[in-house]
C-alpha atoms as a PDB file:
ATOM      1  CA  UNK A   1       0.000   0.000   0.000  1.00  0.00           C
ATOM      2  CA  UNK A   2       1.522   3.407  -0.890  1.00  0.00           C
ATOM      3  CA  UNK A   3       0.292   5.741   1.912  1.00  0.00           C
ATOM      4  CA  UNK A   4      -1.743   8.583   0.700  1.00  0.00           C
ATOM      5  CA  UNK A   5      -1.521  12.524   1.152  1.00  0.00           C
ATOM      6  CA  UNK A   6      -2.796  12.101   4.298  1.00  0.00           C
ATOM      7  CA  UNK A   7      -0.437  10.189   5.630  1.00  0.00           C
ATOM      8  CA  UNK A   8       3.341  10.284   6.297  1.00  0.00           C
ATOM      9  CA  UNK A   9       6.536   8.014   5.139  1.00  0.00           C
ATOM     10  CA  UNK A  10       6.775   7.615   8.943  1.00  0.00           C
ATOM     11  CA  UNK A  11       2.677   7.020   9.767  1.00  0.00           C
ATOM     12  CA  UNK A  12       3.149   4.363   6.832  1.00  0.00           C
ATOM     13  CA  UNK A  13       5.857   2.901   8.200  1.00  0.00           C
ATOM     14  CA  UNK A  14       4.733   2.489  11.886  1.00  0.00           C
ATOM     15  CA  UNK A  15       1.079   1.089  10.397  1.00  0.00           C
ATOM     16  CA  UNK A  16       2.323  -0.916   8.113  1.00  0.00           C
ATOM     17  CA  UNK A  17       4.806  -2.876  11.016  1.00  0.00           C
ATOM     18  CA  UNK A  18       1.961  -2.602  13.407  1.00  0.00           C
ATOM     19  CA  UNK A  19      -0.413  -4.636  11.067  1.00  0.00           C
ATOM     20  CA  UNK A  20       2.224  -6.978  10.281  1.00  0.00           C
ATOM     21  CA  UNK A  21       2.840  -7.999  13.766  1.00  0.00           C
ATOM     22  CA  UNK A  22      -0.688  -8.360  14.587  1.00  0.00           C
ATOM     23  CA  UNK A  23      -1.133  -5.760  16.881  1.00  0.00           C
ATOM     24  CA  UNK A  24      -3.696  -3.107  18.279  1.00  0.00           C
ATOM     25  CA  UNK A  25      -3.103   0.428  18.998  1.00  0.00           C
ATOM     26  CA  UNK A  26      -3.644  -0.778  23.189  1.00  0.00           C
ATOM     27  CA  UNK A  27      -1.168  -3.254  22.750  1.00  0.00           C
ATOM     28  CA  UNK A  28       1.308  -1.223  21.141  1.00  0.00           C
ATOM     29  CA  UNK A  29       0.293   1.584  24.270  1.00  0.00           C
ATOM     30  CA  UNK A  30       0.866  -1.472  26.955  1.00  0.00           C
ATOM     31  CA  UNK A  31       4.359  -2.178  25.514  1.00  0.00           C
ATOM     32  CA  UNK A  32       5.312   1.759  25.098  1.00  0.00           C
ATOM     33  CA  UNK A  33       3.400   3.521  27.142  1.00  0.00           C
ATOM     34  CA  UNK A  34       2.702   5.965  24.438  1.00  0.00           C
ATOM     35  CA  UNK A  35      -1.175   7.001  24.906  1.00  0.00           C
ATOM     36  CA  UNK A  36      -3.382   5.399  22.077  1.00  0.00           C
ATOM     37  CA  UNK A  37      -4.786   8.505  21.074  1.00  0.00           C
ATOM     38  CA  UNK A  38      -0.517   9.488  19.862  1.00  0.00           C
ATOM     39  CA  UNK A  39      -0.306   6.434  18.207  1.00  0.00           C
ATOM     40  CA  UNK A  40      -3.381   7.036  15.990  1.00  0.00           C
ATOM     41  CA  UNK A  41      -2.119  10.512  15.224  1.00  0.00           C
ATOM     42  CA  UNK A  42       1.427   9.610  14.129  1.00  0.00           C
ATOM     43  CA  UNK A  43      -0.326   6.505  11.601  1.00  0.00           C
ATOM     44  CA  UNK A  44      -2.769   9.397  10.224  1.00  0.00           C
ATOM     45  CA  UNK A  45      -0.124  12.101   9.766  1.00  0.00           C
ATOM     46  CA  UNK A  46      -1.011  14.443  12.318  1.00  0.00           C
ATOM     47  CA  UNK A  47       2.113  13.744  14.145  1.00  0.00           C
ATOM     48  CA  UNK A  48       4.912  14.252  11.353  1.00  0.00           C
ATOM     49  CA  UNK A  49       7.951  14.604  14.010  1.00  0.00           C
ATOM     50  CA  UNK A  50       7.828  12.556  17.464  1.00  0.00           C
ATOM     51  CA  UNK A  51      10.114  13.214  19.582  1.00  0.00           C
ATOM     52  CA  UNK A  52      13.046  10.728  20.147  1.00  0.00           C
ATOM     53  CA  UNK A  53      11.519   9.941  23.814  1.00  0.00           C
ATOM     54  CA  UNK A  54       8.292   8.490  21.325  1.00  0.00           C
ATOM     55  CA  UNK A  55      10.209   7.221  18.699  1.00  0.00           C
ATOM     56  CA  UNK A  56      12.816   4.828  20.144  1.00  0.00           C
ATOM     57  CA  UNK A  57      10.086   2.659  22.234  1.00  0.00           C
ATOM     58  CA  UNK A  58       8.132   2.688  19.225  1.00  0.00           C
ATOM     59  CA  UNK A  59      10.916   1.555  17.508  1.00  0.00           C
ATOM     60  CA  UNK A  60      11.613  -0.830  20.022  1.00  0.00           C
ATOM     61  CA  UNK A  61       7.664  -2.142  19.835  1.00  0.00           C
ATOM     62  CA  UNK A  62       7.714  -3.174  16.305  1.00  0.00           C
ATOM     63  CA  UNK A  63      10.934  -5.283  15.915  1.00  0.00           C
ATOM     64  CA  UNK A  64      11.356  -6.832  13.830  1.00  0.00           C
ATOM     65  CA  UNK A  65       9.258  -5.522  11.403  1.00  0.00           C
ATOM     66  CA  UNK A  66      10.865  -1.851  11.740  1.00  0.00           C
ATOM     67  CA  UNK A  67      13.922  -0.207  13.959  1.00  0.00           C
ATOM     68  CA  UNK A  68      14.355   3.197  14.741  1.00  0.00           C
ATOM     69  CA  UNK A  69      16.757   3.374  12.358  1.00  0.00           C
ATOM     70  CA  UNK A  70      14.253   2.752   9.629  1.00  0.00           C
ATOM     71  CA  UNK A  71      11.755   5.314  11.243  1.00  0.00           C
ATOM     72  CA  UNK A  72      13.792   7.978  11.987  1.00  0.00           C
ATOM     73  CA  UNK A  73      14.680   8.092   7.965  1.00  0.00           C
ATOM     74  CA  UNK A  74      11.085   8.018   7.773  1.00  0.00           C
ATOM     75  CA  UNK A  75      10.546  11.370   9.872  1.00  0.00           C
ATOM     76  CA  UNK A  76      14.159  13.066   9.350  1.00  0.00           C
ATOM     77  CA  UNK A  77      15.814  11.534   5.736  1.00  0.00           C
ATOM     78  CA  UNK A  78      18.632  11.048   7.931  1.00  0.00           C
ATOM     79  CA  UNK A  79      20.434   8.582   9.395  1.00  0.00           C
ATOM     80  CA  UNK A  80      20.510   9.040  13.258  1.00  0.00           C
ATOM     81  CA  UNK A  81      23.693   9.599  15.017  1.00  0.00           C
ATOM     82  CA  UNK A  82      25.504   6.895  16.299  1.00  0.00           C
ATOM     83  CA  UNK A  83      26.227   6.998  20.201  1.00  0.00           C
END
């Protein structure tokens, strides 16, 4: 599926891994703590930039089907800065 106008690279990405791993918005929120509602909003585009406090459990919550190395290209179209 190629995600719409509506949509992000990033909101693609995260729905796209989400769906492939079988899970719900609540069981992404149990396993990031990342309210449902911020979930939904980064999937639909309304969140084009999360913060990297959102973004690495996120990450974290979709292995293997995504890292955060893949979404971070997604909301940056860089590669994040190795520590």
């Amino acid at each position: 599926m190629i995600p719409s106008m509506e949509t992000t690279l990033l909101g693609h990405e995260v729905r796209r891994a989400r769906t492939a791993l079988g899970l719900t918005f609540a069981q992404v929120s149990a396993r990031t703590g990342i309210a449902t509602s911020t979930l939904h909003s980064i999937e639909v585009g309304e969140i084009k930039y999360p913060t990297e406090r959102v973004l690495r459990p996120l990450a974290d919550a979709l292995e293997p089907e995504t890292s955060y190395r893949d979404l971070a290209l997604k909301v940056y179209g860089l590669e994040p800065a190795l520590a």
